[in-house]
PDB file of N, CA and C in Angstrom:
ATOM      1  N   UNK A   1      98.729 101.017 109.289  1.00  0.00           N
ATOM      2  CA  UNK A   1      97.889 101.396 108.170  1.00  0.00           C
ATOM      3  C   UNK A   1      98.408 102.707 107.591  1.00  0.00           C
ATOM      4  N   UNK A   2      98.436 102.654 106.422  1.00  0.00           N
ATOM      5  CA  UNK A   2      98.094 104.035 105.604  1.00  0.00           C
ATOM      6  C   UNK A   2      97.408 104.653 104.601  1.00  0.00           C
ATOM      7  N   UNK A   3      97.710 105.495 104.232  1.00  0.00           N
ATOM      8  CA  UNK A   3      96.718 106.532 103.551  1.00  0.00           C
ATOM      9  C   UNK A   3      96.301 105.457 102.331  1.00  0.00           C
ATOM     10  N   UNK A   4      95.838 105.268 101.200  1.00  0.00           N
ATOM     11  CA  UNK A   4      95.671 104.597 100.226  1.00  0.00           C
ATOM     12  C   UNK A   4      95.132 106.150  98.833  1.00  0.00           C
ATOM     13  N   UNK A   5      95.577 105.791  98.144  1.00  0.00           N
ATOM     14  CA  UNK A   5      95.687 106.193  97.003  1.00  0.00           C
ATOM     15  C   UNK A   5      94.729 105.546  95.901  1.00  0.00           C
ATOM     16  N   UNK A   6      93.785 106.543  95.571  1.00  0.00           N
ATOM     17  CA  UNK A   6      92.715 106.118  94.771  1.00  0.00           C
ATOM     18  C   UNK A   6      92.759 106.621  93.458  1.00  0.00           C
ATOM     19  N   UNK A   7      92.622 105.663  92.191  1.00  0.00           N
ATOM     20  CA  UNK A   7      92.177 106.370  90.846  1.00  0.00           C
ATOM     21  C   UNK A   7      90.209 106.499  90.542  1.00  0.00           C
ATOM     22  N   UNK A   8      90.013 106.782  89.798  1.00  0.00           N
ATOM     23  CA  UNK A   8      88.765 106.675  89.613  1.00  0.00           C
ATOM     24  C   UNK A   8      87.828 104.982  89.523  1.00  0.00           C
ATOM     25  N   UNK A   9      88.612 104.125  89.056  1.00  0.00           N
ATOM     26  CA  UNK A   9      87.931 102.201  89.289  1.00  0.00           C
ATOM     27  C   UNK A   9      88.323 101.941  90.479  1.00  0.00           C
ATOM     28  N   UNK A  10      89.418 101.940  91.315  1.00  0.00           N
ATOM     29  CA  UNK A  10      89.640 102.477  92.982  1.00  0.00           C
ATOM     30  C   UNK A  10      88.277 102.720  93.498  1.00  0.00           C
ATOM     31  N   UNK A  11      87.873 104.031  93.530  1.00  0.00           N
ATOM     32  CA  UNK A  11      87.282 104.438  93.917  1.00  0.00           C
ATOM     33  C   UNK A  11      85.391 104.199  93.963  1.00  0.00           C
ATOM     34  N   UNK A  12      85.466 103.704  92.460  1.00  0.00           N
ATOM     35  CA  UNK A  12      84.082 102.701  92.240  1.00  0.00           C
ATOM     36  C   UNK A  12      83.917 101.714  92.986  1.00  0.00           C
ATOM     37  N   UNK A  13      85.233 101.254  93.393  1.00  0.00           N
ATOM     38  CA  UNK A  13      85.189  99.706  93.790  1.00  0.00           C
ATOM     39  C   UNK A  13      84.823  99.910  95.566  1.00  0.00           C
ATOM     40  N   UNK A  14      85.932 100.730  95.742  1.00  0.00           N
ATOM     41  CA  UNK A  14      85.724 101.082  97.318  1.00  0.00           C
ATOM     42  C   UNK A  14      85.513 102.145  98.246  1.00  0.00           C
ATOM     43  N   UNK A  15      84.490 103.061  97.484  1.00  0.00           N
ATOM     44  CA  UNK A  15      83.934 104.455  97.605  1.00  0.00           C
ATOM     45  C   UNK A  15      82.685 104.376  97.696  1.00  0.00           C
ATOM     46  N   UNK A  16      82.257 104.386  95.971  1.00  0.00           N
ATOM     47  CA  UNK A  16      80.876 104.305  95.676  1.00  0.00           C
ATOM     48  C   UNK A  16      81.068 104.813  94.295  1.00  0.00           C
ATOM     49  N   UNK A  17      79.821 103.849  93.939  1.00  0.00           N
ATOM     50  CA  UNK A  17      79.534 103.228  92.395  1.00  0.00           C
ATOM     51  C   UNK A  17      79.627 104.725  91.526  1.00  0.00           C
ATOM     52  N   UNK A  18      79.696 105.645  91.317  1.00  0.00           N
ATOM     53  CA  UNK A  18      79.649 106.771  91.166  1.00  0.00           C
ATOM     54  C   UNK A  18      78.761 107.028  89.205  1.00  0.00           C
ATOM     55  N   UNK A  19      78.899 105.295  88.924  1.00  0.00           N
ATOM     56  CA  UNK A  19      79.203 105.243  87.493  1.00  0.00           C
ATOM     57  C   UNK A  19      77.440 104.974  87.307  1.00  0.00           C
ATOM     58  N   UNK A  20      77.462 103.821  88.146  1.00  0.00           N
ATOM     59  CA  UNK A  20      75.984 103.156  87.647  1.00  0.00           C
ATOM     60  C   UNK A  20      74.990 103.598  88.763  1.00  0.00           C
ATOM     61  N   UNK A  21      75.494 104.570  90.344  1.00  0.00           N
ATOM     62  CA  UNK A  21      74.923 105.186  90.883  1.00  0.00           C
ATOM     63  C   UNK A  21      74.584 106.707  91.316  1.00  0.00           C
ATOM     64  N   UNK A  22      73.844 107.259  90.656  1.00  0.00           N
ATOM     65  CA  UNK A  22      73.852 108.838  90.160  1.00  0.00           C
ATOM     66  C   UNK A  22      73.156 109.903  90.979  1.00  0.00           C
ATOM     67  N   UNK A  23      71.914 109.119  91.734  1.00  0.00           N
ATOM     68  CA  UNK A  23      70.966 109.591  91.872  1.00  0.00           C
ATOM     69  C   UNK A  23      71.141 109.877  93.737  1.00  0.00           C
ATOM     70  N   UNK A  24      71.706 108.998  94.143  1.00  0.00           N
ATOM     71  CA  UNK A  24      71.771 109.166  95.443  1.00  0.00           C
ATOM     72  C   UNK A  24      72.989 108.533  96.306  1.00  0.00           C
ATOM     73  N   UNK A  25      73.891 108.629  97.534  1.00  0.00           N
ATOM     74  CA  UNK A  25      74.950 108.302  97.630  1.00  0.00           C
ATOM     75  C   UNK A  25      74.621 107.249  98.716  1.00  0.00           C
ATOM     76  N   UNK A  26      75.590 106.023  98.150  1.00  0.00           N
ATOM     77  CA  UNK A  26      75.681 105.146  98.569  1.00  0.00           C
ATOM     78  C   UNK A  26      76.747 104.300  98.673  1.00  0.00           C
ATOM     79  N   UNK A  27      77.459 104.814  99.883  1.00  0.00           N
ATOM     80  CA  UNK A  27      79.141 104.479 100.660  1.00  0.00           C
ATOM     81  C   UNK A  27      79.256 102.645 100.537  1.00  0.00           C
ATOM     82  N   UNK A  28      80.490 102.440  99.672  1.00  0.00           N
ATOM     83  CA  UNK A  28      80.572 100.882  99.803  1.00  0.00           C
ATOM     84  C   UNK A  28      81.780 100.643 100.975  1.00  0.00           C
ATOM     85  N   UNK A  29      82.296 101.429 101.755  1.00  0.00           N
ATOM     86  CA  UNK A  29      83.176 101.213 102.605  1.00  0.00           C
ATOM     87  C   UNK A  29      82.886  99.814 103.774  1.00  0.00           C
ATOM     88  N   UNK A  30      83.109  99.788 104.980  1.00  0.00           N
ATOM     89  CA  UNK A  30      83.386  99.116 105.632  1.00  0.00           C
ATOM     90  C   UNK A  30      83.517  99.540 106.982  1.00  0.00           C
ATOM     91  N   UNK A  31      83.927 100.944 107.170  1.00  0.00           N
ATOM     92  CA  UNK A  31      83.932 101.388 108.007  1.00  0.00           C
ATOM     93  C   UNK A  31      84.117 103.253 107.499  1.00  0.00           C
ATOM     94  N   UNK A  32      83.795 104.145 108.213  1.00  0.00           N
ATOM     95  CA  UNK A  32      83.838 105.524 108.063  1.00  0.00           C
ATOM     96  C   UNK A  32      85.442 105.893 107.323  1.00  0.00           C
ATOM     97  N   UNK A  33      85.295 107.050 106.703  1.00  0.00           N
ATOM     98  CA  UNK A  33      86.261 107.322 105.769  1.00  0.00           C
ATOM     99  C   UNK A  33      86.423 108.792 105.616  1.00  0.00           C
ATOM    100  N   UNK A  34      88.140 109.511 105.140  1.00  0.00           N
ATOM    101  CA  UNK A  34      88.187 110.737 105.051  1.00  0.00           C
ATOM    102  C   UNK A  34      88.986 110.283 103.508  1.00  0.00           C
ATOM    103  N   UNK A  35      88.163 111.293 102.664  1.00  0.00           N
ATOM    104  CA  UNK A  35      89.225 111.259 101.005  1.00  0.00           C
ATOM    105  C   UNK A  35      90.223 112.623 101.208  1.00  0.00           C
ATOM    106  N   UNK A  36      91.024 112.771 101.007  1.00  0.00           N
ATOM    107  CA  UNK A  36      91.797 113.906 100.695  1.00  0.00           C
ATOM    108  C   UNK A  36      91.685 113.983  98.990  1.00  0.00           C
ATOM    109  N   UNK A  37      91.404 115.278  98.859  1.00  0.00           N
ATOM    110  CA  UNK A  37      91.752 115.373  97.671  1.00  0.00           C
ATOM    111  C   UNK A  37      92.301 116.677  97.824  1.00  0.00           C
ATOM    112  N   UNK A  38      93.777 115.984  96.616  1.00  0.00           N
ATOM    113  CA  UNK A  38      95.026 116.983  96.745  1.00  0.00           C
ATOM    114  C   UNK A  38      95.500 117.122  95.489  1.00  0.00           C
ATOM    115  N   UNK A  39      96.964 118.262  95.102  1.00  0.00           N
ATOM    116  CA  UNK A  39      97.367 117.950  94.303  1.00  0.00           C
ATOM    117  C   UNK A  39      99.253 118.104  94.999  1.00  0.00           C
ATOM    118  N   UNK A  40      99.828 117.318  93.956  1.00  0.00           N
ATOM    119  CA  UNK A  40     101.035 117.723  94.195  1.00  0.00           C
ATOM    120  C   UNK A  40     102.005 118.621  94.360  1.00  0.00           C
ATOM    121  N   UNK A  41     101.385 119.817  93.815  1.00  0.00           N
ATOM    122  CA  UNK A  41     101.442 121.246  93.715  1.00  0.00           C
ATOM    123  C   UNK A  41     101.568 122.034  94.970  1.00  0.00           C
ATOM    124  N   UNK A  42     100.703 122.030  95.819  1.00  0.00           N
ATOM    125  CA  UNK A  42      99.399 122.709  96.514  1.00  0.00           C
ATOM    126  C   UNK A  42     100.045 122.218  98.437  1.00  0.00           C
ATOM    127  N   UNK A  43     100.820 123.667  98.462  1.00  0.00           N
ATOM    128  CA  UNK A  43     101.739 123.801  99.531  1.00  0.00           C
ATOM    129  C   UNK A  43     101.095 123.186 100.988  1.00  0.00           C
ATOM    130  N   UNK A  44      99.408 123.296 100.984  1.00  0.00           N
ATOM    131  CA  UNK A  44      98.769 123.212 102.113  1.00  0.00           C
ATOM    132  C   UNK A  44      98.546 121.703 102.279  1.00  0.00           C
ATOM    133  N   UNK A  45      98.448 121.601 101.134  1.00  0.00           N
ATOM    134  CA  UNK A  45      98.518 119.974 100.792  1.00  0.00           C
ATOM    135  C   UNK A  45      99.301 118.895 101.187  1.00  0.00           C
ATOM    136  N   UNK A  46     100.713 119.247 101.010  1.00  0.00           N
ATOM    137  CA  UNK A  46     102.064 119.060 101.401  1.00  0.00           C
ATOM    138  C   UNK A  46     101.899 119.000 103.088  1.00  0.00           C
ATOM    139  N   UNK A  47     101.473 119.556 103.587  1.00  0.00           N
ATOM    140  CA  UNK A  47     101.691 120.311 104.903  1.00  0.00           C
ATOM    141  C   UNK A  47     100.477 119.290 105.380  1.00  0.00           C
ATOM    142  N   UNK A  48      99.666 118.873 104.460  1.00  0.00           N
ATOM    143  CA  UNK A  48      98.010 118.224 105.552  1.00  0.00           C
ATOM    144  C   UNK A  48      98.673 116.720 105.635  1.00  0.00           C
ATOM    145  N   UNK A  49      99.186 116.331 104.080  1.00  0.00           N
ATOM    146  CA  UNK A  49      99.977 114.857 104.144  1.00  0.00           C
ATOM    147  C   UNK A  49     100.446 113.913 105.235  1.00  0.00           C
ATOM    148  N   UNK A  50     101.730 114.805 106.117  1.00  0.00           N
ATOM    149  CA  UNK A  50     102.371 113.724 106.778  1.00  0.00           C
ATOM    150  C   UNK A  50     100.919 113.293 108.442  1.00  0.00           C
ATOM    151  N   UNK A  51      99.928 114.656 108.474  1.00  0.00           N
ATOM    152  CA  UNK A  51      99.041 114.708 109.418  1.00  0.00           C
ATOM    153  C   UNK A  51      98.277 113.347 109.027  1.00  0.00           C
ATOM    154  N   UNK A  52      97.666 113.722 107.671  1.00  0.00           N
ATOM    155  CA  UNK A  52      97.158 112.350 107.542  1.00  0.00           C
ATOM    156  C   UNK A  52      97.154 110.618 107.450  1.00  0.00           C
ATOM    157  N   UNK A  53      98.790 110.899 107.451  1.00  0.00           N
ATOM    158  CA  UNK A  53      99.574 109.422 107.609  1.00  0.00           C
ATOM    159  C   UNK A  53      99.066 109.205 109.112  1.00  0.00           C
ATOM    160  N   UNK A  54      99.974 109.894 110.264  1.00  0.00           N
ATOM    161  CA  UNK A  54      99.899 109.938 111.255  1.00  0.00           C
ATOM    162  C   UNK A  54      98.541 109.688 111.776  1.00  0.00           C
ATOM    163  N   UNK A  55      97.500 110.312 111.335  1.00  0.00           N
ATOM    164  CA  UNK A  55      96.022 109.990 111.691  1.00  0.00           C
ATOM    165  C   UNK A  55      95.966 108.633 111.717  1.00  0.00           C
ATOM    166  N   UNK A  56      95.945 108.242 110.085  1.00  0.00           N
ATOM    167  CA  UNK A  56      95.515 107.017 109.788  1.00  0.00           C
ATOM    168  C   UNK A  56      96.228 105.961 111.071  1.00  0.00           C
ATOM    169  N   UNK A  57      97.653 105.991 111.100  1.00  0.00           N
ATOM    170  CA  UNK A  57      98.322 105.359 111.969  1.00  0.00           C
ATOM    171  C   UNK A  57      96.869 105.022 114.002  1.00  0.00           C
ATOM    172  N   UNK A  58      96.671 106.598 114.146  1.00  0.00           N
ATOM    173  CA  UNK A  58      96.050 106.564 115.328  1.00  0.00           C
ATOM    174  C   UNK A  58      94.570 106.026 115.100  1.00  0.00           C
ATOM    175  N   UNK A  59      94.004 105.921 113.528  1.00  0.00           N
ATOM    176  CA  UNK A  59      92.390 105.412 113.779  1.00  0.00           C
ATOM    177  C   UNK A  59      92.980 104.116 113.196  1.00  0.00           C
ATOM    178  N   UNK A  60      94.245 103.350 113.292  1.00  0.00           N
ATOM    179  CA  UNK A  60      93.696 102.024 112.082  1.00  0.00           C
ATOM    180  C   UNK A  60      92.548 100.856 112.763  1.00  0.00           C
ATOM    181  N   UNK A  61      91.943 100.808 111.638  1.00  0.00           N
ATOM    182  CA  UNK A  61      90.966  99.542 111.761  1.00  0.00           C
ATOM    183  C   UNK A  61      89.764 100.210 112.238  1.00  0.00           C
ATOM    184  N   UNK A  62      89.726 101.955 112.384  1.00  0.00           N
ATOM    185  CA  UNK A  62      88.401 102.510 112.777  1.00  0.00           C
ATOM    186  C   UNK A  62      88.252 103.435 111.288  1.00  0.00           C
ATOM    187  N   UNK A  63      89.053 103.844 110.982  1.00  0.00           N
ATOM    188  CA  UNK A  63      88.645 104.511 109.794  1.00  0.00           C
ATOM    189  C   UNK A  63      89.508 104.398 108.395  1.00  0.00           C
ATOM    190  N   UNK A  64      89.078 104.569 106.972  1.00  0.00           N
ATOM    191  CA  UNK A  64      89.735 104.404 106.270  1.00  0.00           C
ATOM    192  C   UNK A  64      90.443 106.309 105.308  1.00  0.00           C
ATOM    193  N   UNK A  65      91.253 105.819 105.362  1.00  0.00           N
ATOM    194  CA  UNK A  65      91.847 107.199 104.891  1.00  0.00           C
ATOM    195  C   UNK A  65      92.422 107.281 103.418  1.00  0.00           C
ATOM    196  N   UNK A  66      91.970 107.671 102.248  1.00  0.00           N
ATOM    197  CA  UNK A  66      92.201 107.493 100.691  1.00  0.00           C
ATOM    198  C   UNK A  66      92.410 109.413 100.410  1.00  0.00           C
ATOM    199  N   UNK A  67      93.021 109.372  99.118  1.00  0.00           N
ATOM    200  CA  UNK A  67      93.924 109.993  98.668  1.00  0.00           C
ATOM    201  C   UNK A  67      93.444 110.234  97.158  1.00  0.00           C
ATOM    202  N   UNK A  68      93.201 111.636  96.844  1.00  0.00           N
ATOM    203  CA  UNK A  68      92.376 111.333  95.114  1.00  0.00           C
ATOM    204  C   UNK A  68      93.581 112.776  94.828  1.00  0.00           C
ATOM    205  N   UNK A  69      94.407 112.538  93.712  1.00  0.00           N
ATOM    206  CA  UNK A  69      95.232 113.288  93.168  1.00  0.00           C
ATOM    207  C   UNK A  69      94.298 114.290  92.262  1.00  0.00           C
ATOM    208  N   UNK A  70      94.071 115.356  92.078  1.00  0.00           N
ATOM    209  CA  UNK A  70      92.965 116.057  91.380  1.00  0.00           C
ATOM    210  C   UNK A  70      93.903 116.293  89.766  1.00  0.00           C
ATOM    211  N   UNK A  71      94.958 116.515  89.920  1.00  0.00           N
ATOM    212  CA  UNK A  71      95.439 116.604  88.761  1.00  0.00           C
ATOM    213  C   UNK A  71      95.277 115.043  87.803  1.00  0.00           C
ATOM    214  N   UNK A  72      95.757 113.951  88.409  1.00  0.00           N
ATOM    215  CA  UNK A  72      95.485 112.835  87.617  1.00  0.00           C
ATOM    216  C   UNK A  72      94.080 112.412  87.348  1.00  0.00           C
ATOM    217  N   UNK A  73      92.751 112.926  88.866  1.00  0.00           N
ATOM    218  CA  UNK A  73      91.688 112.262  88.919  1.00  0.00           C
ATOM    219  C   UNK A  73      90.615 113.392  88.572  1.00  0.00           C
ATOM    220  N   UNK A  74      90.767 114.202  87.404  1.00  0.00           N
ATOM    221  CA  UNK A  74      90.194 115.484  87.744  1.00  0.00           C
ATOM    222  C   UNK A  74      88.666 115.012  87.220  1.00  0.00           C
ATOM    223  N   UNK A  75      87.979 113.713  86.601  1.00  0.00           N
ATOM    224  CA  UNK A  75      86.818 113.527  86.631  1.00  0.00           C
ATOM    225  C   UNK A  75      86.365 113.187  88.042  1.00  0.00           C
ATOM    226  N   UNK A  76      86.946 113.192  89.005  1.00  0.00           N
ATOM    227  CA  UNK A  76      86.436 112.386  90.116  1.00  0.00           C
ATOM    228  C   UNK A  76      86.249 114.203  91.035  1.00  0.00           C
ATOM    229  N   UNK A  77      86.845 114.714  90.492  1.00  0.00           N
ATOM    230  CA  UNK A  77      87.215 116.177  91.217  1.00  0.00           C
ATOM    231  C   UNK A  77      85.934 116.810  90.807  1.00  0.00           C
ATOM    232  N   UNK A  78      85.858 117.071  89.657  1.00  0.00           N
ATOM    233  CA  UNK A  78      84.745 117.385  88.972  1.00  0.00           C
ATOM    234  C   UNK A  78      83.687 117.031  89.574  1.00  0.00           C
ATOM    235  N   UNK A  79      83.356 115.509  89.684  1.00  0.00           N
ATOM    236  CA  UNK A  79      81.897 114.858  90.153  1.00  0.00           C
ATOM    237  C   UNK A  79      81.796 115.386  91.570  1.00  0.00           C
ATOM    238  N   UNK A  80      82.519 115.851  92.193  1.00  0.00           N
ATOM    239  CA  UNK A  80      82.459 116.285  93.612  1.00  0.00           C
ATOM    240  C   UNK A  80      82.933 117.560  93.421  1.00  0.00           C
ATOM    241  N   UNK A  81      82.617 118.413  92.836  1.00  0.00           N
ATOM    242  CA  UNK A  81      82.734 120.353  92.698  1.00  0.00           C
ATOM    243  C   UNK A  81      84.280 120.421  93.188  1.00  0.00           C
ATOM    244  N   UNK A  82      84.792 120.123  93.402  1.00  0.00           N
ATOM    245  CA  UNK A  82      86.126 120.342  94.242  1.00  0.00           C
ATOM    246  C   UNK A  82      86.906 121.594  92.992  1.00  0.00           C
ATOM    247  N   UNK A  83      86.979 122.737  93.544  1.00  0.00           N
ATOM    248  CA  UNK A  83      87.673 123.271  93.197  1.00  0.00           C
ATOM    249  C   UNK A  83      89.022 124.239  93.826  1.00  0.00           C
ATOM    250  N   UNK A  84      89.155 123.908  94.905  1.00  0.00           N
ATOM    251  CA  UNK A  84      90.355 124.250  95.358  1.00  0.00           C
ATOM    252  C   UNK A  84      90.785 123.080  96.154  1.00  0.00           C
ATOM    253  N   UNK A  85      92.070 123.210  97.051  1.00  0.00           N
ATOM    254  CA  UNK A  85      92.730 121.891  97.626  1.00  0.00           C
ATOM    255  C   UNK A  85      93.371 122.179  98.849  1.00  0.00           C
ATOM    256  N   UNK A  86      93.471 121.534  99.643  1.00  0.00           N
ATOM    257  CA  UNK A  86      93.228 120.200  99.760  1.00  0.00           C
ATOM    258  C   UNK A  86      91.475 120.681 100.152  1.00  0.00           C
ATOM    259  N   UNK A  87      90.888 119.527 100.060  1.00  0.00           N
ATOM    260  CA  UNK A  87      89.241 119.477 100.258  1.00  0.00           C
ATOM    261  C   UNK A  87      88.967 117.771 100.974  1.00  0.00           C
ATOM    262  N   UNK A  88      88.609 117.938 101.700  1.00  0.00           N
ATOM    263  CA  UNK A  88      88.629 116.526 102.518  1.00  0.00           C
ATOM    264  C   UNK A  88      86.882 116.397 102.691  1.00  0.00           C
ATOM    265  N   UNK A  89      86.813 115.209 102.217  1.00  0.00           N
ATOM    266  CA  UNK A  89      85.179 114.780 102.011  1.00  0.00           C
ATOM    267  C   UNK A  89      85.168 113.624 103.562  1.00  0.00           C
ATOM    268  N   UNK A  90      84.320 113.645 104.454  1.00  0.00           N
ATOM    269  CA  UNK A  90      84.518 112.706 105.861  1.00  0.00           C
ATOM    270  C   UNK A  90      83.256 111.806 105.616  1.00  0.00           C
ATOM    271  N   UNK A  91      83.253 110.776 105.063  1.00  0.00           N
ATOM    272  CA  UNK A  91      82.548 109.476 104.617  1.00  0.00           C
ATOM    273  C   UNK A  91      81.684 108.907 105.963  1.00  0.00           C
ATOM    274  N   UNK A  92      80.598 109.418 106.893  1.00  0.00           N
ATOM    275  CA  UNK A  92      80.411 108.339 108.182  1.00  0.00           C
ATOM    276  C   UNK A  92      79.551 107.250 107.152  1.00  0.00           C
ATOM    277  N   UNK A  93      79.452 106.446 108.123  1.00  0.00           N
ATOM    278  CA  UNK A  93      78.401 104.767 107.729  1.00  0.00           C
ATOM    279  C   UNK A  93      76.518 105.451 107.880  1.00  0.00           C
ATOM    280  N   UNK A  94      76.297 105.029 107.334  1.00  0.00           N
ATOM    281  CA  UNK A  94      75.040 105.580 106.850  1.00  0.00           C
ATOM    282  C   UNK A  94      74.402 106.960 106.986  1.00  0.00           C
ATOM    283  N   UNK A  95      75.431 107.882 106.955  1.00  0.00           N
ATOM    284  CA  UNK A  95      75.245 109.059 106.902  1.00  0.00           C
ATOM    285  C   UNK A  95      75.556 109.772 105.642  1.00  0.00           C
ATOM    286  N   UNK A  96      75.203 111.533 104.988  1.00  0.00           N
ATOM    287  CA  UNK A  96      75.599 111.813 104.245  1.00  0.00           C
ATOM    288  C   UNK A  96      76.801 112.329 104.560  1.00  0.00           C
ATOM    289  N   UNK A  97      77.865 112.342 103.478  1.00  0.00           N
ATOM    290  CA  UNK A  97      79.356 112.709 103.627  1.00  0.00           C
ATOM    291  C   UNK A  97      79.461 114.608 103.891  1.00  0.00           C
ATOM    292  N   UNK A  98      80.533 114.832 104.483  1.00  0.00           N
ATOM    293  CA  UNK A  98      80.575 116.172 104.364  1.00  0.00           C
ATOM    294  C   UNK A  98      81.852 116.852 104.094  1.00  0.00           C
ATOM    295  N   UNK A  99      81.965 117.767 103.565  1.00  0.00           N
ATOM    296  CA  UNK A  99      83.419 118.464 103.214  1.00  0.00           C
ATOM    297  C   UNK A  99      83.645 119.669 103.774  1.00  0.00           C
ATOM    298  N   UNK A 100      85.288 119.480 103.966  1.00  0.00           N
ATOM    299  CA  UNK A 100      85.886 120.921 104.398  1.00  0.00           C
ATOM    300  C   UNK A 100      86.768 121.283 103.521  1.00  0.00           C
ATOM    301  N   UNK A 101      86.939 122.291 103.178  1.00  0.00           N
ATOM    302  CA  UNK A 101      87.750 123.061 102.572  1.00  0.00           C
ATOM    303  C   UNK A 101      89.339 123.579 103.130  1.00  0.00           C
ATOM    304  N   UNK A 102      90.485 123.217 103.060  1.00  0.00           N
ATOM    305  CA  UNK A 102      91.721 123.658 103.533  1.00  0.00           C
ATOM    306  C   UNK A 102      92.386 122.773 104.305  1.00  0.00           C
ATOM    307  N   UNK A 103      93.236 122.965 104.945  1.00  0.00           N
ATOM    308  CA  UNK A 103      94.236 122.084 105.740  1.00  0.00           C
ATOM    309  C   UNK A 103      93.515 121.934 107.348  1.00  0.00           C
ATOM    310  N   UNK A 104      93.664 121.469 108.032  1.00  0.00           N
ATOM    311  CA  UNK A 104      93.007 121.734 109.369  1.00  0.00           C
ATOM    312  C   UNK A 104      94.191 121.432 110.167  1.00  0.00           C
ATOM    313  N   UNK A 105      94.645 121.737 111.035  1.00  0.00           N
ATOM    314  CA  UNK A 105      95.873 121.093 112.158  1.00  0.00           C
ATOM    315  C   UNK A 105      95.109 119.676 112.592  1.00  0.00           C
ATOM    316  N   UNK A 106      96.155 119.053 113.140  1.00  0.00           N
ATOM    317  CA  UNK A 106      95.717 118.080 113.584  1.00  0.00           C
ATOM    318  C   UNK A 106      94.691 117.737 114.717  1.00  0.00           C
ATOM    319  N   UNK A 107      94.615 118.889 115.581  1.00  0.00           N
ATOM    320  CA  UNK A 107      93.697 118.695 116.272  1.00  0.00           C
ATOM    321  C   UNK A 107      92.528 119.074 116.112  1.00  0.00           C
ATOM    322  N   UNK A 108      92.460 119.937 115.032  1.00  0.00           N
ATOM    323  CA  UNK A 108      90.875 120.018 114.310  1.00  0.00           C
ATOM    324  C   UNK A 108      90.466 119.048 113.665  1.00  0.00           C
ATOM    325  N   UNK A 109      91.213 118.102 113.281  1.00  0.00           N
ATOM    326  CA  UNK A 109      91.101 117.260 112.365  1.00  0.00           C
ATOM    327  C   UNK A 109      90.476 115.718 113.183  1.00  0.00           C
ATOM    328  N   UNK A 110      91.609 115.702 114.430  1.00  0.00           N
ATOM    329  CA  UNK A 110      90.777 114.560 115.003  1.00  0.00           C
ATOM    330  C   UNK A 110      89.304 114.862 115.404  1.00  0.00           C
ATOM    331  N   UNK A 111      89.379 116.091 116.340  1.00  0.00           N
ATOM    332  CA  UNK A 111      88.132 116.599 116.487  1.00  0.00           C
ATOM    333  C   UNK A 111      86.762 116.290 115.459  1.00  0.00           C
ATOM    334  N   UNK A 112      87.221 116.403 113.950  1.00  0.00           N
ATOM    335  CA  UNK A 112      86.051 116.119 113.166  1.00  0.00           C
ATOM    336  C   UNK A 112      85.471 114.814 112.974  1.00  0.00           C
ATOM    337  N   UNK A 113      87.170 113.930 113.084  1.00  0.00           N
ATOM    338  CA  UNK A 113      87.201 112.456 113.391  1.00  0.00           C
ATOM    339  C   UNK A 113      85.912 112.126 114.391  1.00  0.00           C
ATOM    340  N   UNK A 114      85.840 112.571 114.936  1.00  0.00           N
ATOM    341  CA  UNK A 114      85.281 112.246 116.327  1.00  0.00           C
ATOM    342  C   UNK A 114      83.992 112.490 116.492  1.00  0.00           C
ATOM    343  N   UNK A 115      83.486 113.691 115.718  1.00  0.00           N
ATOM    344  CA  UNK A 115      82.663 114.137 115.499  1.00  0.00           C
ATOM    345  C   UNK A 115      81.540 113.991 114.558  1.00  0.00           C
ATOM    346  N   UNK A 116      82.372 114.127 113.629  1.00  0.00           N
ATOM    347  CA  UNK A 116      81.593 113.706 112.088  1.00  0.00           C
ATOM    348  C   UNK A 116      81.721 111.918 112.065  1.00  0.00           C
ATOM    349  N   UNK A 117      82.844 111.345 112.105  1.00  0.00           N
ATOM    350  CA  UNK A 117      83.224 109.863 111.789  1.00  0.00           C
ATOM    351  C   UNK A 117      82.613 108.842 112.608  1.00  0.00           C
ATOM    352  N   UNK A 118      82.833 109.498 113.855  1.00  0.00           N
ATOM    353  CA  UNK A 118      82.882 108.380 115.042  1.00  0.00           C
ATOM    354  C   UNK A 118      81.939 108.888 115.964  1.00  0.00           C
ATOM    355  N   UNK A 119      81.039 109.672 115.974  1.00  0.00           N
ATOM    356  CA  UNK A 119      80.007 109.754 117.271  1.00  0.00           C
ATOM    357  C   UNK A 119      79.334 108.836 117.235  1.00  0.00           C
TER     358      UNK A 119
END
């Protein structure tokens, strides 16, 4: 498995309705999820990337791992305050989502996996 790469109808389709649902959040996934949102620019970004391949590789089929370019997707950036990068939103199944701000090493990162995703 890998990372997947989302535009904004992407993301309607296999995120959440964002368009016709306003009022309250409601995950269409399948299983728990981390978005990166990055830009191509954005050195820390670069540096969180090959971690998050590698993740995805160690959760496949437990979690889904998507990719929102802020420079191409900057309404989707917007709808979620995101103003600096990388910013990783952690999607659990009927829970509300939560965000971190910056790169995390990898072992903070599974840690949240584990924590936030998968308890």
């Amino acid at each position: 498995m890998a990372t997947t790469h989302l535009n904004k109808a992407d993301f309607i389709k296999k995120v959440a309705d964002i368009e016709n649902n306003t009022k309250e959040w409601l995950f269409l996934g399948d299983k728990p999820a981390i978005i990166d949102f990055y830009a191509p620019w954005c050195g820390p970004c670069k540096r969180l990337s090959p971690i998050l391949e590698e993740i995805s590789e160690d959760y496949a089929g437990k979690i889904d791992i998507y990719k929102v370019n802020i420079d191409e997707e900057y309404e989707l950036a917007s709808i979620f305050g995101i103003h600096s990068v990388p910013t990783l939103i952690f999607v659990p199944e009927g829970k509300n989502p939560q965000m971190i701000t910056g790169a995390p090493s990898r072992p903070e990162l599974k840690r949240a996996i584990e924590t936030i995703l998968l308890e």
